[in-house]
C-alpha atoms as a PDB file:
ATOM      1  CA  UNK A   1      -4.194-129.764 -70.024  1.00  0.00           C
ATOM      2  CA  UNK A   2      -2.475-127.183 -67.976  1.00  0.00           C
ATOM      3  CA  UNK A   3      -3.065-123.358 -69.491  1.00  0.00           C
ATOM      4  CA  UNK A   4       0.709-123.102 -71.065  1.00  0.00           C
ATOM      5  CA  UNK A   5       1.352-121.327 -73.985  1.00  0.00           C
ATOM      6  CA  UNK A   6       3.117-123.156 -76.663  1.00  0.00           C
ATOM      7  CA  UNK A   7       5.608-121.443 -78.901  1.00  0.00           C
ATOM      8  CA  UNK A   8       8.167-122.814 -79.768  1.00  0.00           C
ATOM      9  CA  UNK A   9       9.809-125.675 -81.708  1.00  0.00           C
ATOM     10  CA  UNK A  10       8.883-129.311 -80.506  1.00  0.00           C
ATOM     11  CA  UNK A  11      11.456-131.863 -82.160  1.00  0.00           C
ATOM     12  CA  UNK A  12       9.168-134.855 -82.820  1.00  0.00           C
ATOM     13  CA  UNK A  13      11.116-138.807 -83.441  1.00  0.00           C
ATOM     14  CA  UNK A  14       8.567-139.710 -86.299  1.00  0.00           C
ATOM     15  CA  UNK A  15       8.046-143.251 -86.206  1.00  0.00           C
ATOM     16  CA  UNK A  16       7.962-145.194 -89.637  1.00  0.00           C
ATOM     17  CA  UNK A  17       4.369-145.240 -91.137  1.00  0.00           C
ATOM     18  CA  UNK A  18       2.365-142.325 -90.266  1.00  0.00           C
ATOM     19  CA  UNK A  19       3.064-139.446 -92.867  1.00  0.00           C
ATOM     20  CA  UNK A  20       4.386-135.892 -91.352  1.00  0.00           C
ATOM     21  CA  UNK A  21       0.818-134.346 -91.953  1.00  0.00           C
ATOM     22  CA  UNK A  22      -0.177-137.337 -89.862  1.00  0.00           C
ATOM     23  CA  UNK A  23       2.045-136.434 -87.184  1.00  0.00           C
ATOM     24  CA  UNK A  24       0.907-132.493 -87.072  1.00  0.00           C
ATOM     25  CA  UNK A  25      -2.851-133.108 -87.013  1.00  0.00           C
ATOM     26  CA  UNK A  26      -1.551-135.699 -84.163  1.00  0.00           C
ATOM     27  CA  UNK A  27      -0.117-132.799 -81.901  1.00  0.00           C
ATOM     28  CA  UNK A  28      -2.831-130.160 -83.244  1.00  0.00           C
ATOM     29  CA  UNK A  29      -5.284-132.570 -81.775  1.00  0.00           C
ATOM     30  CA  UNK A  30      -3.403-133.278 -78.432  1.00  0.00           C
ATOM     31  CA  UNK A  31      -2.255-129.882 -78.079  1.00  0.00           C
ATOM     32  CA  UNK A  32      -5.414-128.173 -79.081  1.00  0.00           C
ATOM     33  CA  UNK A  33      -3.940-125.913 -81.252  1.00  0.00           C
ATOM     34  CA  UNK A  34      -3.980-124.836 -84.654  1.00  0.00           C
ATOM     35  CA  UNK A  35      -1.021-123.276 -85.387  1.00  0.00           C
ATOM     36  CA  UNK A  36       0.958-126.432 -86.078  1.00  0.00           C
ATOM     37  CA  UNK A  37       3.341-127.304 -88.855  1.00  0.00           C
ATOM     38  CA  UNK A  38       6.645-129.047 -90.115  1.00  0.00           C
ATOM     39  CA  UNK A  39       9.714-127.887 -91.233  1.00  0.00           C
ATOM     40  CA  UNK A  40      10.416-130.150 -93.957  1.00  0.00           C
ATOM     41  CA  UNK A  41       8.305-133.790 -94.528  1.00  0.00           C
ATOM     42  CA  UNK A  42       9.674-136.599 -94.216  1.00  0.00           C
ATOM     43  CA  UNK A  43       7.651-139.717 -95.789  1.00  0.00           C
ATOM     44  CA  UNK A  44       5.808-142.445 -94.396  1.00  0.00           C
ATOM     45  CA  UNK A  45       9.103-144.859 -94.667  1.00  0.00           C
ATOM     46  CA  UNK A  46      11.357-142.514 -93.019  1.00  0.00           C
ATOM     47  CA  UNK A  47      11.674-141.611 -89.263  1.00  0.00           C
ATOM     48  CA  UNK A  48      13.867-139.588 -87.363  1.00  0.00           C
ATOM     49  CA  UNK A  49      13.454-135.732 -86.891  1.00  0.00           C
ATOM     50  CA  UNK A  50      10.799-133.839 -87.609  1.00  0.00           C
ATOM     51  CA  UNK A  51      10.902-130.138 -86.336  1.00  0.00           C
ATOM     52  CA  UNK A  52       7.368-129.101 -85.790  1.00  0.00           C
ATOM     53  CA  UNK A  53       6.576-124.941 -85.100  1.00  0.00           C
ATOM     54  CA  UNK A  54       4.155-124.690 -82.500  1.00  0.00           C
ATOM     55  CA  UNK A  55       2.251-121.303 -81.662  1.00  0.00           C
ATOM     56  CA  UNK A  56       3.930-117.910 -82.610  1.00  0.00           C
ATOM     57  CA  UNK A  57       6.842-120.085 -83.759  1.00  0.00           C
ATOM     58  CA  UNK A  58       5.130-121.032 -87.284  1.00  0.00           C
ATOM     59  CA  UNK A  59       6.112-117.445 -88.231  1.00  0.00           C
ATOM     60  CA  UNK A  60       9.429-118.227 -88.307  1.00  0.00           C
ATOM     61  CA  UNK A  61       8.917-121.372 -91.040  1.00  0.00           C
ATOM     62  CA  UNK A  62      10.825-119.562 -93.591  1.00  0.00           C
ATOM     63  CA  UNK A  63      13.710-118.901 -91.632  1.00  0.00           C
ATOM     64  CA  UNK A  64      14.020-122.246 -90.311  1.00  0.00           C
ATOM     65  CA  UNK A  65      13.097-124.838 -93.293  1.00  0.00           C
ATOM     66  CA  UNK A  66      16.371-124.340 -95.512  1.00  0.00           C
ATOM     67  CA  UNK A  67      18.921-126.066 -93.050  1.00  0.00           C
ATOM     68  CA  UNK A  68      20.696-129.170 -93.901  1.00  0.00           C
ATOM     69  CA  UNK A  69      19.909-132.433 -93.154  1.00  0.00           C
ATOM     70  CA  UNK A  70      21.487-135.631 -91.868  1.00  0.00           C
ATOM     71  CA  UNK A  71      20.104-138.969 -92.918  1.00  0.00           C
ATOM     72  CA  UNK A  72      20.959-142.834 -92.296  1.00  0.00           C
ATOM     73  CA  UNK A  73      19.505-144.937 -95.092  1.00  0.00           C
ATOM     74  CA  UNK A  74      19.966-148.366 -96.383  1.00  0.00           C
ATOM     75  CA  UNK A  75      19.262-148.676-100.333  1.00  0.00           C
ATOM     76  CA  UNK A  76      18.591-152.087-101.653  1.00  0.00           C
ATOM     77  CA  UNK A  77      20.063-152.787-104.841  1.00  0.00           C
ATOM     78  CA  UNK A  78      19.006-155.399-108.114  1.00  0.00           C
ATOM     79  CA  UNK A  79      15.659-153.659-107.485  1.00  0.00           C
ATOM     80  CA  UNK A  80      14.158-150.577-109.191  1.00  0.00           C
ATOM     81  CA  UNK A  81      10.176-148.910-108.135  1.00  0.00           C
ATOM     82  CA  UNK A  82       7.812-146.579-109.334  1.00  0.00           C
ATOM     83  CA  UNK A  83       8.498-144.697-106.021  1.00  0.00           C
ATOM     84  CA  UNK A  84      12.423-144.818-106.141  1.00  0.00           C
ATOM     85  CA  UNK A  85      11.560-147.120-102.602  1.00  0.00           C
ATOM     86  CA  UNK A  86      10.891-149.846-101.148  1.00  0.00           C
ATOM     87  CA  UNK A  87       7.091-149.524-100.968  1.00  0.00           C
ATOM     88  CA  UNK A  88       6.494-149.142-104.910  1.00  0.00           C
ATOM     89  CA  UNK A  89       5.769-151.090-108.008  1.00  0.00           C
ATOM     90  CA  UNK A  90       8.446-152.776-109.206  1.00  0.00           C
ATOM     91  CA  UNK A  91       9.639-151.866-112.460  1.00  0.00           C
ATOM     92  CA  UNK A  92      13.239-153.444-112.737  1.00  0.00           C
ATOM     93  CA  UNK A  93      14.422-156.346-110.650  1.00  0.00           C
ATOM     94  CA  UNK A  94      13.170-158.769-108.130  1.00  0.00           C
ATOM     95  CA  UNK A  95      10.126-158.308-106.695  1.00  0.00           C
ATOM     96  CA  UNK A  96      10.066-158.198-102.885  1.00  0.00           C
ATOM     97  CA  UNK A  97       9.242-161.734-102.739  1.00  0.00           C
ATOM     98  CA  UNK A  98      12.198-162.252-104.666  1.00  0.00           C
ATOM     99  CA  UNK A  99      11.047-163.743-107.567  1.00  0.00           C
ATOM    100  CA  UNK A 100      10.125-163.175-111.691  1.00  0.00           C
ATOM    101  CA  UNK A 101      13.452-162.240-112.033  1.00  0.00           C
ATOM    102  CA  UNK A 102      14.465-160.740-115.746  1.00  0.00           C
ATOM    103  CA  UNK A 103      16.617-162.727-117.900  1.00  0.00           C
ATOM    104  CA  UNK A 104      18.464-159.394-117.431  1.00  0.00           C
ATOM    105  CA  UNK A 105      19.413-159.438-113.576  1.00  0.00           C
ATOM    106  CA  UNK A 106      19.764-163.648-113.502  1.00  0.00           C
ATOM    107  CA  UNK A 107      23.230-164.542-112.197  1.00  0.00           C
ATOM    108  CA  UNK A 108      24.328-161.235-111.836  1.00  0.00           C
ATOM    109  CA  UNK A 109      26.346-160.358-108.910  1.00  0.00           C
ATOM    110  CA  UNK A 110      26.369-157.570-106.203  1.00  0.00           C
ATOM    111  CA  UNK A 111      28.827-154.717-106.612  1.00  0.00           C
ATOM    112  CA  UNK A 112      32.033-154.925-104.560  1.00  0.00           C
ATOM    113  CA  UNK A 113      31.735-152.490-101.759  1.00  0.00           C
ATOM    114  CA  UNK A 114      34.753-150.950-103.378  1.00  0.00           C
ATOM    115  CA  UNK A 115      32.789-150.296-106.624  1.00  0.00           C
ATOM    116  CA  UNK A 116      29.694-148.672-104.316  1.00  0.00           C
ATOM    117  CA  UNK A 117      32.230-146.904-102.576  1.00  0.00           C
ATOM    118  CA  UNK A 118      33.431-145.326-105.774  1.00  0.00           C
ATOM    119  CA  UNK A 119      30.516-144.773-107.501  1.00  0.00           C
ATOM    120  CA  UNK A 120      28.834-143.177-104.223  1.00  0.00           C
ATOM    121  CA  UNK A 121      31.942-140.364-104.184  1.00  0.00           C
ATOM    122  CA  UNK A 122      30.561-139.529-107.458  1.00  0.00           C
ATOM    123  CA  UNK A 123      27.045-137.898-105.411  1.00  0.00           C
ATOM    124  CA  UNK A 124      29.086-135.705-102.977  1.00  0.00           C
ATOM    125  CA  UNK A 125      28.934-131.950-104.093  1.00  0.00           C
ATOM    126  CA  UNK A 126      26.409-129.694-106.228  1.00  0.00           C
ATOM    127  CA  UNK A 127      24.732-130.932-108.781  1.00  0.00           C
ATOM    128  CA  UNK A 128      21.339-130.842-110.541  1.00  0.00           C
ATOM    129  CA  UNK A 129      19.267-134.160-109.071  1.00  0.00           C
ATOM    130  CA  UNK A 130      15.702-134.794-110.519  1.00  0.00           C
ATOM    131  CA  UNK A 131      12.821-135.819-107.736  1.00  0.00           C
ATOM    132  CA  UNK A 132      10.903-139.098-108.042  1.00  0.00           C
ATOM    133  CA  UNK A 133       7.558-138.608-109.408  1.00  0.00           C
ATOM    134  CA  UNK A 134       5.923-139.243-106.689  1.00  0.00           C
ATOM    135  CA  UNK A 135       6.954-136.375-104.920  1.00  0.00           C
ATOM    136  CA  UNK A 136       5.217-133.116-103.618  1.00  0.00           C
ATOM    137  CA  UNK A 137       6.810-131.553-106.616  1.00  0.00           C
ATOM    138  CA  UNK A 138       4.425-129.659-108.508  1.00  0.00           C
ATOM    139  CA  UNK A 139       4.131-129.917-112.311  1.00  0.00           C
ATOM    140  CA  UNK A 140       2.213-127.149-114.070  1.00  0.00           C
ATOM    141  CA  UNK A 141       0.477-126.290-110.388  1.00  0.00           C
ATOM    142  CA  UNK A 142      -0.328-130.032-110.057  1.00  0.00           C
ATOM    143  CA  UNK A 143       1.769-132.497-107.334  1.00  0.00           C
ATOM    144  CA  UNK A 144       3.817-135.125-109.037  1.00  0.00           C
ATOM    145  CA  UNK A 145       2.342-137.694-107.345  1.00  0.00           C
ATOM    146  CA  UNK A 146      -1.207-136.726-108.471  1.00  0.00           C
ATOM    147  CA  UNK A 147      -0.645-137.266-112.076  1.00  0.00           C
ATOM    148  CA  UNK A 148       2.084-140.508-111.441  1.00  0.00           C
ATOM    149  CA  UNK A 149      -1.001-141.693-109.498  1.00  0.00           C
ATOM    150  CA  UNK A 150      -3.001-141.611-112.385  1.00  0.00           C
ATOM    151  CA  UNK A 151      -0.586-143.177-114.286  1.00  0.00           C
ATOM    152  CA  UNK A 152      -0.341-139.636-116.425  1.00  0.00           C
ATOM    153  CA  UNK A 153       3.198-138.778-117.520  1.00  0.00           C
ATOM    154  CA  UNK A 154       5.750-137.056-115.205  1.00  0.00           C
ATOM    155  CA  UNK A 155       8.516-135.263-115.944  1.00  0.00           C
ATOM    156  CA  UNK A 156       9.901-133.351-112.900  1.00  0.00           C
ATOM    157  CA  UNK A 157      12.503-130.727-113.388  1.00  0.00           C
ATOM    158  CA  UNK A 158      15.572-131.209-111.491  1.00  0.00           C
ATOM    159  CA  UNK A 159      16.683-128.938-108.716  1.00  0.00           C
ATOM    160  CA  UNK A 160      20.631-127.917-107.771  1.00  0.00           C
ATOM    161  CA  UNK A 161      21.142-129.813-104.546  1.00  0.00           C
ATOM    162  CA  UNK A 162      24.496-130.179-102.399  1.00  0.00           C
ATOM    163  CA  UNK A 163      25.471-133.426-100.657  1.00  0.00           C
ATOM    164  CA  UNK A 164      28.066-132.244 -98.035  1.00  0.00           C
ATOM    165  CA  UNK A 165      29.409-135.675 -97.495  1.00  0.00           C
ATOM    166  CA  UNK A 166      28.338-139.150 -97.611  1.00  0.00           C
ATOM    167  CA  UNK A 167      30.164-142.230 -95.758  1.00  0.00           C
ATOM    168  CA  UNK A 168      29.022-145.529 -96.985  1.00  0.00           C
ATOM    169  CA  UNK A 169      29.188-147.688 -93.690  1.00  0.00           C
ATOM    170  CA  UNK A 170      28.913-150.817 -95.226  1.00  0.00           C
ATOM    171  CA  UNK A 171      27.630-153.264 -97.868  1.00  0.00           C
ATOM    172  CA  UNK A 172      26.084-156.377 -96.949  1.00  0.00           C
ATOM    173  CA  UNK A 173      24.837-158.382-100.320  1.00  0.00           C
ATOM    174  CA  UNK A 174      22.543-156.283-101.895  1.00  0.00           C
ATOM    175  CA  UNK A 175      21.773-153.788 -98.864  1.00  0.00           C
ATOM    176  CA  UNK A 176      24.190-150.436 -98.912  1.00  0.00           C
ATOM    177  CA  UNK A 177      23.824-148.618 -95.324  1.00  0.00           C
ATOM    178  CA  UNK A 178      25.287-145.055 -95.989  1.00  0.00           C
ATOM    179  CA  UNK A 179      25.479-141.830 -93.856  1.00  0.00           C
ATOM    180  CA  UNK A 180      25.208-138.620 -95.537  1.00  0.00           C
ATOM    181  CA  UNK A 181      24.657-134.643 -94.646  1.00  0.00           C
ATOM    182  CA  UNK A 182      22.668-132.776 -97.672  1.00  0.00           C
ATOM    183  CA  UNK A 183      21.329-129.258 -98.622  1.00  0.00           C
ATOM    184  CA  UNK A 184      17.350-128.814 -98.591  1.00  0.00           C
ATOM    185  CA  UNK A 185      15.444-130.289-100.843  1.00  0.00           C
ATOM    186  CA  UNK A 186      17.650-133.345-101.491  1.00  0.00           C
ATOM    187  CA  UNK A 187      15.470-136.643-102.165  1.00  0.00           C
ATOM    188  CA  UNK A 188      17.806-140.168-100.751  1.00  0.00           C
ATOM    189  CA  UNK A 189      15.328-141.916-102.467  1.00  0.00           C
ATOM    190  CA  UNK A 190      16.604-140.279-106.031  1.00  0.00           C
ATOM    191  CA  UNK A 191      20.168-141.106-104.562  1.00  0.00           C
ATOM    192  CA  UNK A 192      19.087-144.785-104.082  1.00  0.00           C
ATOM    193  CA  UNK A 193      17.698-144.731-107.845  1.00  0.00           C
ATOM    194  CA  UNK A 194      20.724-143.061-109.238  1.00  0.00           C
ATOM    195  CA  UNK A 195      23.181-145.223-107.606  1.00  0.00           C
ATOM    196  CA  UNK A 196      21.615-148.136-108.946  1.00  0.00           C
ATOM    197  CA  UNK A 197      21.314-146.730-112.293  1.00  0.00           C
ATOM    198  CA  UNK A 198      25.096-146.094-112.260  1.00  0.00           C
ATOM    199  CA  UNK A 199      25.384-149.419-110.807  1.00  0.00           C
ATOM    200  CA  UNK A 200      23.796-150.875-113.486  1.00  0.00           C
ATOM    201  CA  UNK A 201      21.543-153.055-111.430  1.00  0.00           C
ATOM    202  CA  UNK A 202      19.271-150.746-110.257  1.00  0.00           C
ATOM    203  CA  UNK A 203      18.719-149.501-106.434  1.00  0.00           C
ATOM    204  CA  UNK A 204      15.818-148.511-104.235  1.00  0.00           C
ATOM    205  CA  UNK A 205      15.529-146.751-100.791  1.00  0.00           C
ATOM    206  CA  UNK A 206      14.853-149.574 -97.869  1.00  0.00           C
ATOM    207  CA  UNK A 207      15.147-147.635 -94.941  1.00  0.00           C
ATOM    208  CA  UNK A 208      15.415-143.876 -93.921  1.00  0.00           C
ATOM    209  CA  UNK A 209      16.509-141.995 -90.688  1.00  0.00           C
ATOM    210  CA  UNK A 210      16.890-138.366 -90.454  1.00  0.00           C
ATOM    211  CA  UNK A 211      19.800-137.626 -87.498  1.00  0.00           C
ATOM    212  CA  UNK A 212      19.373-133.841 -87.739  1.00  0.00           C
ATOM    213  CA  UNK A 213      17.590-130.829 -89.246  1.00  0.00           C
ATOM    214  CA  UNK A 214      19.887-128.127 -89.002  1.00  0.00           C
ATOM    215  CA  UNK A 215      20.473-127.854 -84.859  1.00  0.00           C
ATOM    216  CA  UNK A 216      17.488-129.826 -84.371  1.00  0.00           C
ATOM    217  CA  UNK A 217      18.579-133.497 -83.816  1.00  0.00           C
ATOM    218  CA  UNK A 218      17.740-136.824 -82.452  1.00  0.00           C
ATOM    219  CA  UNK A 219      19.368-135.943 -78.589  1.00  0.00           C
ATOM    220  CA  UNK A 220      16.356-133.507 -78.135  1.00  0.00           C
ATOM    221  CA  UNK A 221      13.936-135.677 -80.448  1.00  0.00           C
ATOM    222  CA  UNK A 222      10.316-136.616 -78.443  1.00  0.00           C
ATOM    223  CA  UNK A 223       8.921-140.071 -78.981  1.00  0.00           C
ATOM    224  CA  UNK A 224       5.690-139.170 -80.468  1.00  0.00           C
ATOM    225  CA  UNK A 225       4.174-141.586 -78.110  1.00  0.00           C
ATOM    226  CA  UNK A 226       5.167-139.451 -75.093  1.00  0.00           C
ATOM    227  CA  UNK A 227       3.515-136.239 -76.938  1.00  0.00           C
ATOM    228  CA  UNK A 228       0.107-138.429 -76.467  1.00  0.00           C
ATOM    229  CA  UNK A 229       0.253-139.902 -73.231  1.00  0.00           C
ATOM    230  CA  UNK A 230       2.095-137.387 -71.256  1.00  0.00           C
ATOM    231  CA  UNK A 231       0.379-133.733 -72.840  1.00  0.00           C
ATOM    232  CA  UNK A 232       2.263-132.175 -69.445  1.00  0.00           C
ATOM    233  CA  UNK A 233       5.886-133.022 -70.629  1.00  0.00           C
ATOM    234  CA  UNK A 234       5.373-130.733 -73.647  1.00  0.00           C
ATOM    235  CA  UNK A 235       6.213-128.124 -72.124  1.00  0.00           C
ATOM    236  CA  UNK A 236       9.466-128.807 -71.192  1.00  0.00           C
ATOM    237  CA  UNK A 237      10.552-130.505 -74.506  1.00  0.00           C
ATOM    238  CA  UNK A 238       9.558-127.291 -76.473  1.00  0.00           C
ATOM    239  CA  UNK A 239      12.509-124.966 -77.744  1.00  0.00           C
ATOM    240  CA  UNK A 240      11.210-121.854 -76.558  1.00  0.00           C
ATOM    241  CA  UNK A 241      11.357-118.711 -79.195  1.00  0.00           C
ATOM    242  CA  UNK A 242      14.025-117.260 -77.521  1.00  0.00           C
ATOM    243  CA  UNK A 243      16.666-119.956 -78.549  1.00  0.00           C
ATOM    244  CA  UNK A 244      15.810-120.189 -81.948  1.00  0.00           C
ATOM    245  CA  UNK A 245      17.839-118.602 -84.772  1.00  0.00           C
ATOM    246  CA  UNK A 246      21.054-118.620 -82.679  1.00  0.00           C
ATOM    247  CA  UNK A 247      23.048-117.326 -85.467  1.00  0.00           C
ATOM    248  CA  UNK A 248      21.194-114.547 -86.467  1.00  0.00           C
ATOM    249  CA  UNK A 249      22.848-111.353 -84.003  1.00  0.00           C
ATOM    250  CA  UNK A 250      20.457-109.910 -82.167  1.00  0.00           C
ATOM    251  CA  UNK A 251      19.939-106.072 -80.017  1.00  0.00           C
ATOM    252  CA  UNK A 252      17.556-105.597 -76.977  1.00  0.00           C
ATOM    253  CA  UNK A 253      15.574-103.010 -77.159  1.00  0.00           C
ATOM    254  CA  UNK A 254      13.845-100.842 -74.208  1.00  0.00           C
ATOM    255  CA  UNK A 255       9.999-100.524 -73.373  1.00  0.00           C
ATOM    256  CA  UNK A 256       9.358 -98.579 -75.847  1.00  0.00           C
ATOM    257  CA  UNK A 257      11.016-100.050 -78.591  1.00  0.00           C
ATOM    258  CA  UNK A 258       9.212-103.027 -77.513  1.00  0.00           C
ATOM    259  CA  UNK A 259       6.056-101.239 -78.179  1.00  0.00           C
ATOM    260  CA  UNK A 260       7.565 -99.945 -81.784  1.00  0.00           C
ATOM    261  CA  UNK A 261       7.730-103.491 -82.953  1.00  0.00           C
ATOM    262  CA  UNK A 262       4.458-104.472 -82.320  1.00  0.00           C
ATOM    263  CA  UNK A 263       3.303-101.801 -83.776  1.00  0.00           C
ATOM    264  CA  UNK A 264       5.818-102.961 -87.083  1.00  0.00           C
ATOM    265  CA  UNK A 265       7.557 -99.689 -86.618  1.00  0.00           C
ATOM    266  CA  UNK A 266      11.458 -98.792 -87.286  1.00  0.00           C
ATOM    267  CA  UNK A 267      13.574 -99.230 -84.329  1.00  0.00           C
ATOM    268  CA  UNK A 268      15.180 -95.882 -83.341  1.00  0.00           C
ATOM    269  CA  UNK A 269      18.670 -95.611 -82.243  1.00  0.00           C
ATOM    270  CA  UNK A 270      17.196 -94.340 -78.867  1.00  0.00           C
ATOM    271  CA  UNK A 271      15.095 -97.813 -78.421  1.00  0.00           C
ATOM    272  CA  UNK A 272      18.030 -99.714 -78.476  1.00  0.00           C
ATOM    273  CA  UNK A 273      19.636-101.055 -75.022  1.00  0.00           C
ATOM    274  CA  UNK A 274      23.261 -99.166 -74.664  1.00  0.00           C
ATOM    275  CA  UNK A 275      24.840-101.534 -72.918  1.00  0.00           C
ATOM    276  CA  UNK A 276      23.679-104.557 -75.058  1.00  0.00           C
ATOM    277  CA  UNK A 277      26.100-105.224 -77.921  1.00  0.00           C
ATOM    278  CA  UNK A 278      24.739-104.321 -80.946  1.00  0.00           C
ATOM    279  CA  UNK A 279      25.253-106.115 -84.225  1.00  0.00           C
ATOM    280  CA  UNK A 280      27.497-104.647 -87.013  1.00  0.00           C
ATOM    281  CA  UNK A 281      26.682-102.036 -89.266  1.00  0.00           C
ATOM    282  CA  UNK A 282      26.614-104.321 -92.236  1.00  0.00           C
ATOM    283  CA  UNK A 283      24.284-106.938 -90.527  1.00  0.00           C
ATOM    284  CA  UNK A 284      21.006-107.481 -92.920  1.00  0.00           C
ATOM    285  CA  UNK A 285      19.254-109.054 -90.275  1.00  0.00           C
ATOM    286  CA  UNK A 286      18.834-109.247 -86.619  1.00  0.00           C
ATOM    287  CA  UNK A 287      16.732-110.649 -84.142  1.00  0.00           C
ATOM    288  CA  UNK A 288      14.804-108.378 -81.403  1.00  0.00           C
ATOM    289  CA  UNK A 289      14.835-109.148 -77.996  1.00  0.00           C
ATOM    290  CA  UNK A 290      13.064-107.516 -74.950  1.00  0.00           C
ATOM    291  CA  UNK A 291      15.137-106.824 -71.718  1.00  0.00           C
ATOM    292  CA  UNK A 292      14.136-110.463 -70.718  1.00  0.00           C
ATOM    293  CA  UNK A 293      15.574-111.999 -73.186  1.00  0.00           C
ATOM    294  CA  UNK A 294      11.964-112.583 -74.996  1.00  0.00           C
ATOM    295  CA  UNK A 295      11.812-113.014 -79.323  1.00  0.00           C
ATOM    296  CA  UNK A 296       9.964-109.995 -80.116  1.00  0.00           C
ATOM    297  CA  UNK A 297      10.463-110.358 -83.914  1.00  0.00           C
ATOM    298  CA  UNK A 298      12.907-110.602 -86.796  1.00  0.00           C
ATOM    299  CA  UNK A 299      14.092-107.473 -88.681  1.00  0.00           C
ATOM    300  CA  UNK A 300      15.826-106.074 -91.381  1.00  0.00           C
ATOM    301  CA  UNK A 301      18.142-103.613 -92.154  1.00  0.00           C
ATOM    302  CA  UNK A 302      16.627-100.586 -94.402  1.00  0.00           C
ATOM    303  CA  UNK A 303      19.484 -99.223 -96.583  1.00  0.00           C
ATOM    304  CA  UNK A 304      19.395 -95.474 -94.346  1.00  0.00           C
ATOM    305  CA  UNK A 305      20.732 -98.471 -91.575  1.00  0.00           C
ATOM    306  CA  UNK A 306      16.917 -98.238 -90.254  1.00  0.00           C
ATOM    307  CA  UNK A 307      15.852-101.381 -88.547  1.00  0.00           C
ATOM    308  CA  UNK A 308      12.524-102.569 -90.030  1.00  0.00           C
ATOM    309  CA  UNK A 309      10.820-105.300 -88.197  1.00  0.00           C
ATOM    310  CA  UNK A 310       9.594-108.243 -91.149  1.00  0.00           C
ATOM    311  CA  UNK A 311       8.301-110.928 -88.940  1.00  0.00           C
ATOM    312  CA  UNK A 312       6.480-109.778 -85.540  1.00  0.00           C
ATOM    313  CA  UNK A 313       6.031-112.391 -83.046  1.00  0.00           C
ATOM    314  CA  UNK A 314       4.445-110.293 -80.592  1.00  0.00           C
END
């Protein structure tokens, strides 16, 4: 493996099956680093994006992890599971094999897609959703899907989430394929289950595609595949540091504010480049470059207009 240092973000297309721990020990392993994480799982069922923060860039988890997301999913309704998907136990419904039917779902028909199409306009906007149980949730300090594992009771509160918009594309018997953008921490398999549930004939999450993660999307996306076989390419798939956080504003500061930084020190008026353009007054937070352009750190505004450096990447 050639000696090249690896910060950045590497935008991996996760494949259906392995889980996003899965796919960081994958690139720890090929990489040989350990400074490897995700911005936001996606599970075994889904594929699609899946930001990892390589190197120096793991600092910046917090910054990056709240963006919105853009999915593709199919949701199979007349069936109801333990895991709000596909892969569960089924409580309500046909089973996959499409039999033991309740006396309660016999002859019924699919919704009109006029009726999902209604009822789905009912999900766009703010609103308090509750997470499957089997979910990474924790209950008293414990993960959902330890206790619903163990067939303990579950009761995870609901979380305000946002659903920017949602298109349903189209409805083919039973299957609804539907595009939607949401806020962080949204769960489409909860959206499959409460569709369903307002259906009345229950729903379930079949398939899953995340489109985008914020500005990370499936145009720079890396077959995980090629990450393996062809350790070289890395390099030029990675979003360096310096591209990262676009919309934060950002000053340049000289050699010696350089130095400052790294040391976690206030930036002086006098480290600051004069000809760069500086942010606004009332900016809380800036990034710091160095005269090439490098990601020396993130900092904050002090309320004497001080700039305190919070996350040093140098």
């Amino acid at each position: 493996m050639a000696p090249v240092a690896f910060d950045g973000v590497l935008v991996i297309d996760k494949p259906p099956g392995p889980t996003s721990h899965d796919i960081v020990a994958c690139v720890r392993r090929t990489l040989g680093l350990k400074k490897v994480g995700h911005l936001g799982t996606l599970d075994p069922l889904a594929s699609g994006v899946l930001p990892l923060v390589v190197g120096r860039a793991t600092r910046l988890s917090s910054l990056l992890a709240g963006a919105a997301k853009q999915y593709d999913a199919v949701i199979r309704l007349g069936l109801s599971t333990d895991t709000y998907d596909i892969t569960g136990t089924v409580v309500w419904g046909r089973d996959a094999a499409g039999t033991d039917a309740p006396a309660a779902t016999a002859g019924r028909r699919h919704p009109s897609p006029v009726t999902v199409a209604q009822a789905a306009a009912d999900f766009v906007g703010s609103y308090l959703q509750r997470p499957p149980s089997f979910s990474a949730k924790k209950v008293n300090g414990v993960r959902a899907y330890d206790l619903a594992r163990r067939r303990q009771p579950v009761e995870v509160p609901p979380a305000r989430v946002t659903v920017e918009w949602l298109d349903v594309v189209s409805v083919d018997g039973p299957r609804v394929r539907c595009r939607l953008v949401c806020s962080s921490g949204f769960y489409v398999r909860s959206l499959a289950h409460d569709l369903g549930k307002v259906l009345g004939c229950g729903g379930c999450l079949e398939s899953l595609r995340r489109e985008r993660h914020g500005p990370f999307s499936l145009e720079t996306a890396v077959p995980l595949a090629q990450v393996v076989e062809d350790v070289a390419s890395v390099a030029a798939e990675l979003i360096p540091m310096r591209s990262l956080l676009p919309g934060i504003p950002a000053v340049v500061v000289s050699d010696a504010g350089a130095r400052r930084v790294a040391h976690g020190n206030s930036l002086r008026v006098a480290d600051i480049v004069p000809n760069a353009q500086p942010p606004t007054p009332n900016t809380d937070r800036v990034r710091v470059l160095d005269n090439r352009g490098g990601l020396l750190a993130i900092a904050d505004r002090q309320p004497d207009g001080a700039l305190h450096p919070k996350i040093v990447l140098v």
